[in-house]
C-alpha atoms as a PDB file:
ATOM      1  CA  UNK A   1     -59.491 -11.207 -44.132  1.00  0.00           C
ATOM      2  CA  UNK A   2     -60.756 -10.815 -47.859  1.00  0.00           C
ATOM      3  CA  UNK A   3     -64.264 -10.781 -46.796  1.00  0.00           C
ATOM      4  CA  UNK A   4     -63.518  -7.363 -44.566  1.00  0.00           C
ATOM      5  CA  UNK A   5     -61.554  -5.570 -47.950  1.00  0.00           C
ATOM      6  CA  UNK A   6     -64.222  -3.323 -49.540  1.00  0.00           C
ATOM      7  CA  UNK A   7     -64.588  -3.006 -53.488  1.00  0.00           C
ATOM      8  CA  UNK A   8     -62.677  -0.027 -53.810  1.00  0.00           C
ATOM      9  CA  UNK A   9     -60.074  -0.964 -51.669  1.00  0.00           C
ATOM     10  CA  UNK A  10     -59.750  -4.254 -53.406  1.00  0.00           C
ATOM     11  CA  UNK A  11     -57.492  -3.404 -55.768  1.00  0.00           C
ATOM     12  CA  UNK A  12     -54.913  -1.641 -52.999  1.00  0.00           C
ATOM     13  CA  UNK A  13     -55.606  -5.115 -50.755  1.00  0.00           C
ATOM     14  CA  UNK A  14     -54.230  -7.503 -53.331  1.00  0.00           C
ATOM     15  CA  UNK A  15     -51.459  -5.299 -54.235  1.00  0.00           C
ATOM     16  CA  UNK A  16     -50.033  -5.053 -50.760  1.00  0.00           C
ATOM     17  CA  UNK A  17     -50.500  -9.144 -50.638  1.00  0.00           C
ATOM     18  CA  UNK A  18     -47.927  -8.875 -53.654  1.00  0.00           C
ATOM     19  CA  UNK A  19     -45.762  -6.784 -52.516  1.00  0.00           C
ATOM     20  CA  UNK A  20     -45.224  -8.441 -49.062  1.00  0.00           C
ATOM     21  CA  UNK A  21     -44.987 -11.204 -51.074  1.00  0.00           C
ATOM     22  CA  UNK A  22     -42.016 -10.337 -53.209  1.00  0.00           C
ATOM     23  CA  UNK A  23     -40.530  -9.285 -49.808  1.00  0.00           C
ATOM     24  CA  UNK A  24     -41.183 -12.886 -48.598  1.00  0.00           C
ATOM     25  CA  UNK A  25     -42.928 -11.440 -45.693  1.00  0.00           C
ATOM     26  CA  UNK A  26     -46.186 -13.273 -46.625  1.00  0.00           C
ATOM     27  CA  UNK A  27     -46.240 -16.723 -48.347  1.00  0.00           C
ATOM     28  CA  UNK A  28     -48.286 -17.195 -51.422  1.00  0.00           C
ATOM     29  CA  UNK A  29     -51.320 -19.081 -50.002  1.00  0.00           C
ATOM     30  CA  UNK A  30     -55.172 -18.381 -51.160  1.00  0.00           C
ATOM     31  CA  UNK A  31     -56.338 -20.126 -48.045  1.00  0.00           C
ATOM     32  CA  UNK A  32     -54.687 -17.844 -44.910  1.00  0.00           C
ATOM     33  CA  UNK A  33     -52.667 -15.145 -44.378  1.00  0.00           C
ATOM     34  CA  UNK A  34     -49.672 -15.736 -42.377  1.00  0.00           C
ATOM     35  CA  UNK A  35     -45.936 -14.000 -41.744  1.00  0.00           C
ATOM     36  CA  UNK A  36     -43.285 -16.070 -42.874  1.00  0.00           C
ATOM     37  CA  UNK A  37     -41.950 -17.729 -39.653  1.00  0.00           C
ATOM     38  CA  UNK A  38     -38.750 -16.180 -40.086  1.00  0.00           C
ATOM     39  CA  UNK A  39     -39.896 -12.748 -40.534  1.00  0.00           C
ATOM     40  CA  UNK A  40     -42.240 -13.765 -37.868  1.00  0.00           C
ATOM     41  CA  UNK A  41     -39.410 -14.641 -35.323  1.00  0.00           C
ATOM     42  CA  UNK A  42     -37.161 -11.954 -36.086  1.00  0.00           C
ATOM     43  CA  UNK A  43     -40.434  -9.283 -35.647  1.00  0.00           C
ATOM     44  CA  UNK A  44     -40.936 -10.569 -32.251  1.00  0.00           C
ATOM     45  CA  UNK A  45     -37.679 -10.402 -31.440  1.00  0.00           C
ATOM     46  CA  UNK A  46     -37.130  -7.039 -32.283  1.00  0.00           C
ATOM     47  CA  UNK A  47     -40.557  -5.394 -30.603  1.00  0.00           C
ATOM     48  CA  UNK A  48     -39.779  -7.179 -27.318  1.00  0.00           C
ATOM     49  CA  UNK A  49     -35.867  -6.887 -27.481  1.00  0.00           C
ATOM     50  CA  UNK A  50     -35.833 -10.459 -26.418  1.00  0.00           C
ATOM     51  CA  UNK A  51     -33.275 -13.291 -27.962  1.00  0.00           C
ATOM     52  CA  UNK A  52     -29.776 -14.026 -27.317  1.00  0.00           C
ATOM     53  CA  UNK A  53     -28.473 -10.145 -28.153  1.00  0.00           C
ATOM     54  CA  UNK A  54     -31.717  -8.099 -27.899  1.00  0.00           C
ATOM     55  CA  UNK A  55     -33.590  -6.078 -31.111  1.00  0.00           C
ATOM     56  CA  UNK A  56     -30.153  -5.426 -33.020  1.00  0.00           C
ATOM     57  CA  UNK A  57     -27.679  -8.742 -34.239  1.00  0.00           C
ATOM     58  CA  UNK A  58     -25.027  -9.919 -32.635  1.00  0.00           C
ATOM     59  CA  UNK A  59     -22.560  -7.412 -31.178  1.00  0.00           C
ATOM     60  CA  UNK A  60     -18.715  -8.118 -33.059  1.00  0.00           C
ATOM     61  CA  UNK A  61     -15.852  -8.876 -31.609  1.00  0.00           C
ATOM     62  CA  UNK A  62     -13.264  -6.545 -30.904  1.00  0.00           C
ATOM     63  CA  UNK A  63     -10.340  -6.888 -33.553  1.00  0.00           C
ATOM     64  CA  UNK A  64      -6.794  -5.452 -32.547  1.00  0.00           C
ATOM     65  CA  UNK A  65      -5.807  -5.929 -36.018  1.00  0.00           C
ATOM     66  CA  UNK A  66      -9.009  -3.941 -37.474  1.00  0.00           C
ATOM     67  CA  UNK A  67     -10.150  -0.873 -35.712  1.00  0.00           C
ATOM     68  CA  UNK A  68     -13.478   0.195 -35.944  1.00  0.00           C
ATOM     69  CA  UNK A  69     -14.660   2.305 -38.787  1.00  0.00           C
ATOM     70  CA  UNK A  70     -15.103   5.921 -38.503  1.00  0.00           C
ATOM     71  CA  UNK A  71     -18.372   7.556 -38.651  1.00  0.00           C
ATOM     72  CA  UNK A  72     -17.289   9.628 -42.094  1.00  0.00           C
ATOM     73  CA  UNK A  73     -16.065   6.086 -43.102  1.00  0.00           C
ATOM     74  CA  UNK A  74     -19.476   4.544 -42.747  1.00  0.00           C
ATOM     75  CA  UNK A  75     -21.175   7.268 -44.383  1.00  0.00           C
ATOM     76  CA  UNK A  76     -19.351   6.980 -47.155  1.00  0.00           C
ATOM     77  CA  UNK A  77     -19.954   3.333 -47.353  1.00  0.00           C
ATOM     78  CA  UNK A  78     -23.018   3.774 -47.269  1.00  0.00           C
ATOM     79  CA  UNK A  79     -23.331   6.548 -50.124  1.00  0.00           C
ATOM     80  CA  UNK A  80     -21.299   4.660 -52.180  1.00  0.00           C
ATOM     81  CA  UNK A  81     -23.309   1.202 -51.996  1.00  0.00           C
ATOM     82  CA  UNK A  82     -26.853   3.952 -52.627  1.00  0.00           C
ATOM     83  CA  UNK A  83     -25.485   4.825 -55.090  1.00  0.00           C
ATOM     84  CA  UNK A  84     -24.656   1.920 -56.631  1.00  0.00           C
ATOM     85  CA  UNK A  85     -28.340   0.577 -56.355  1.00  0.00           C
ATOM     86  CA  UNK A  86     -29.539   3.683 -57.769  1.00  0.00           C
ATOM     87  CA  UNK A  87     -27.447   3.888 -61.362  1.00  0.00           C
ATOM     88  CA  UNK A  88     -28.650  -0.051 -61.204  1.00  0.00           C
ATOM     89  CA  UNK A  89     -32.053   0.285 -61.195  1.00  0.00           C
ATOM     90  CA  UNK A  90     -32.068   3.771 -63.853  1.00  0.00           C
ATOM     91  CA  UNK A  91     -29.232   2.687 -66.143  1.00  0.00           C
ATOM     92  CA  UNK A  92     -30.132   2.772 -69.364  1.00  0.00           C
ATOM     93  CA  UNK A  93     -28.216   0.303 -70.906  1.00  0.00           C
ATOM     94  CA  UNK A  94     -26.213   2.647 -72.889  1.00  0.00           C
ATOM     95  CA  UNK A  95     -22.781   1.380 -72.747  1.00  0.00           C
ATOM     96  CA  UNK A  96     -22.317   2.534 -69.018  1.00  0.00           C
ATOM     97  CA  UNK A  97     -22.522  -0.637 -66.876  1.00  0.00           C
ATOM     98  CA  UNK A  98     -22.568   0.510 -63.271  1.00  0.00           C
ATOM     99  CA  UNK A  99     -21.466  -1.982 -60.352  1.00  0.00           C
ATOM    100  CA  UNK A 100     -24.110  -4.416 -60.090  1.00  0.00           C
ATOM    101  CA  UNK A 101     -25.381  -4.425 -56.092  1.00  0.00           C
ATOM    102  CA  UNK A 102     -24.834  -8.046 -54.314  1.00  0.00           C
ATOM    103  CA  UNK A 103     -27.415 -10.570 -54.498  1.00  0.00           C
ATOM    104  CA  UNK A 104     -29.507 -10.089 -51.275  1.00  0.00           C
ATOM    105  CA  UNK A 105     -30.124  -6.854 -52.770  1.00  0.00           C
ATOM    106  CA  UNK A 106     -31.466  -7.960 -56.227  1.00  0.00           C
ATOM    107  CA  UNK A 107     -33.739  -9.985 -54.251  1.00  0.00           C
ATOM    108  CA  UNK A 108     -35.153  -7.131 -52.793  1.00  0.00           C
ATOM    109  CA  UNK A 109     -35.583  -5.130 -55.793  1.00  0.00           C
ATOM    110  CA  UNK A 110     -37.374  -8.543 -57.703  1.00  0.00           C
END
């Protein structure tokens, strides 16, 4: 694949091997480029909508106990756990320690 990257694109080739590294989409390998077979699995699963529960997880169970969250719930989830990630990744250190976002999404940011 190397041998069809042109020397001005070079530069813009190895850092998109990087990145999809870091997002352990490609292995590190200097001999072949190839997904990582989870990544792999889970594409092909989601373009053809085929496994066990189609493109999207595993549907939940329905929980008498727990209803289901409202839609203005879930957006606010989800504002609230943005937000988190963003005063993470600009916080200046200055005294202000803002939540730290779980693990899987550390990962991500490495």
């Amino acid at each position: 694949m190397s041998t069809w990257v042109t020397r001005e694109g070079r530069k813009a080739y190895e850092a998109s091997l990087t990145l999809l590294s870091k997002l352990h989409i490609l292995p590190v390998s200097s001999v072949k480029l190839s997904l990582n077979s989870t990544f792999k699995t889970s594409l092909r699963h989601a373009i053809t909508g085929s496994g066990t529960s189609g493109s999207f997880g595993v549907p939940a169970d329905q929980d008498g106990k727990h209803p289901p969250p409202s839609v203005e719930e879930l957006d606010a989830y989800t504002l609230e756990r943005w937000e988190t990630i963003l005063h993470y990744m600009v916080s200046s250190r200055s005294g202000r320690y803002p939540a730290r976002p779980s693990q899987g999404v550390l990962l991500l940011l490495q």
